[in-house]
Protein backbone atom coordinates (compact mmCIF):
# COMPACT_ATOMS: atom_id res chain seq x y z
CA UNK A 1 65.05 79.17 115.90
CA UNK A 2 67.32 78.32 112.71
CA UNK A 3 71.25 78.77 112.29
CA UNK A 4 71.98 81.56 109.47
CA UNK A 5 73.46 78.91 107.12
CA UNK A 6 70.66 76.40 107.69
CA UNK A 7 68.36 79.02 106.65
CA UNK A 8 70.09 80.50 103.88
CA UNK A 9 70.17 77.04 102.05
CA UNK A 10 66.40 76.13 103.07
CA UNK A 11 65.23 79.42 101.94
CA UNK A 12 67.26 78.73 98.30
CA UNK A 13 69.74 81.64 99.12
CA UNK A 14 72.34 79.57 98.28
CA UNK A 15 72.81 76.31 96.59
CA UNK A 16 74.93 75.07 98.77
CA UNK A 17 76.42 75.00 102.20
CA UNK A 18 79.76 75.70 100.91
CA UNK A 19 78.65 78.86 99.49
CA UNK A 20 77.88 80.10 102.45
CA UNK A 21 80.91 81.19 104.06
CA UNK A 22 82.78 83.11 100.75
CA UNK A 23 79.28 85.33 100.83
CA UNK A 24 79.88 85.74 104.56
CA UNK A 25 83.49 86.63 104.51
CA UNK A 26 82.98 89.13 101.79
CA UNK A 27 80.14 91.23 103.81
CA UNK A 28 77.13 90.15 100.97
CA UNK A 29 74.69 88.44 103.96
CA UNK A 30 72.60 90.76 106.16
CA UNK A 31 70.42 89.76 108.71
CA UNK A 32 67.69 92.64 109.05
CA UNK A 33 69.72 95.45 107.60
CA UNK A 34 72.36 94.08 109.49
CA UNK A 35 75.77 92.68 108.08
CA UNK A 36 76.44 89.28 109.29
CA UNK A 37 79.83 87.37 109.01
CA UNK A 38 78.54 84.37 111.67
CA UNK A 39 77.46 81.48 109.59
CA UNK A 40 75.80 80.04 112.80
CA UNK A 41 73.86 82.98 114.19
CA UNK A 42 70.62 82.34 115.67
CA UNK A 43 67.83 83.16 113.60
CA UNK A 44 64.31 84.05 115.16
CA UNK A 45 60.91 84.17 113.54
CA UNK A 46 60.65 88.43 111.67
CA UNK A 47 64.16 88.18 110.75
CA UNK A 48 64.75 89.03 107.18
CA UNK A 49 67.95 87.55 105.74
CA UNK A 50 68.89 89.58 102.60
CA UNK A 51 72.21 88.32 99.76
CA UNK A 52 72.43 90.31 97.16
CA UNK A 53 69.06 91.44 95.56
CA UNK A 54 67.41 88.35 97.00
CA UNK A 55 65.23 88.40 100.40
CA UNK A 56 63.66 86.26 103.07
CA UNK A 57 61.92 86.23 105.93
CA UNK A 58 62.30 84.06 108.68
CA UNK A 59 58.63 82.47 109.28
């Protein structure tokens, strides 16, 4: 398992860990369809974290 804003900067999401939390706050990260304002929320392998028009699945 990964955190949410682990994964979002491994995955190039994000450039940084500081961006995380504006995109959070303003409802732009979903987690499988999902919107997801918890920075640490637990990841698991299928998942597919979406910002904006960019996607990834959790492998």
């Amino acid at each position: 398992m990964i955190r949410l804003g682990q994964f979002l900067k491994l995955a190039d999401l994000v450039e940084s860990g500081g961006d995380v939390k504006p995109l959070l706050l303003e409802g732009l990260v979903r987690v499988n369809d999902e919107i997801e304002t918890r920075r640490g929320r637990q990841l698991t392998q299928g998942d597919v974290v979406t910002v904006g028009e960019r996607s990834a699945r959790v492998g």
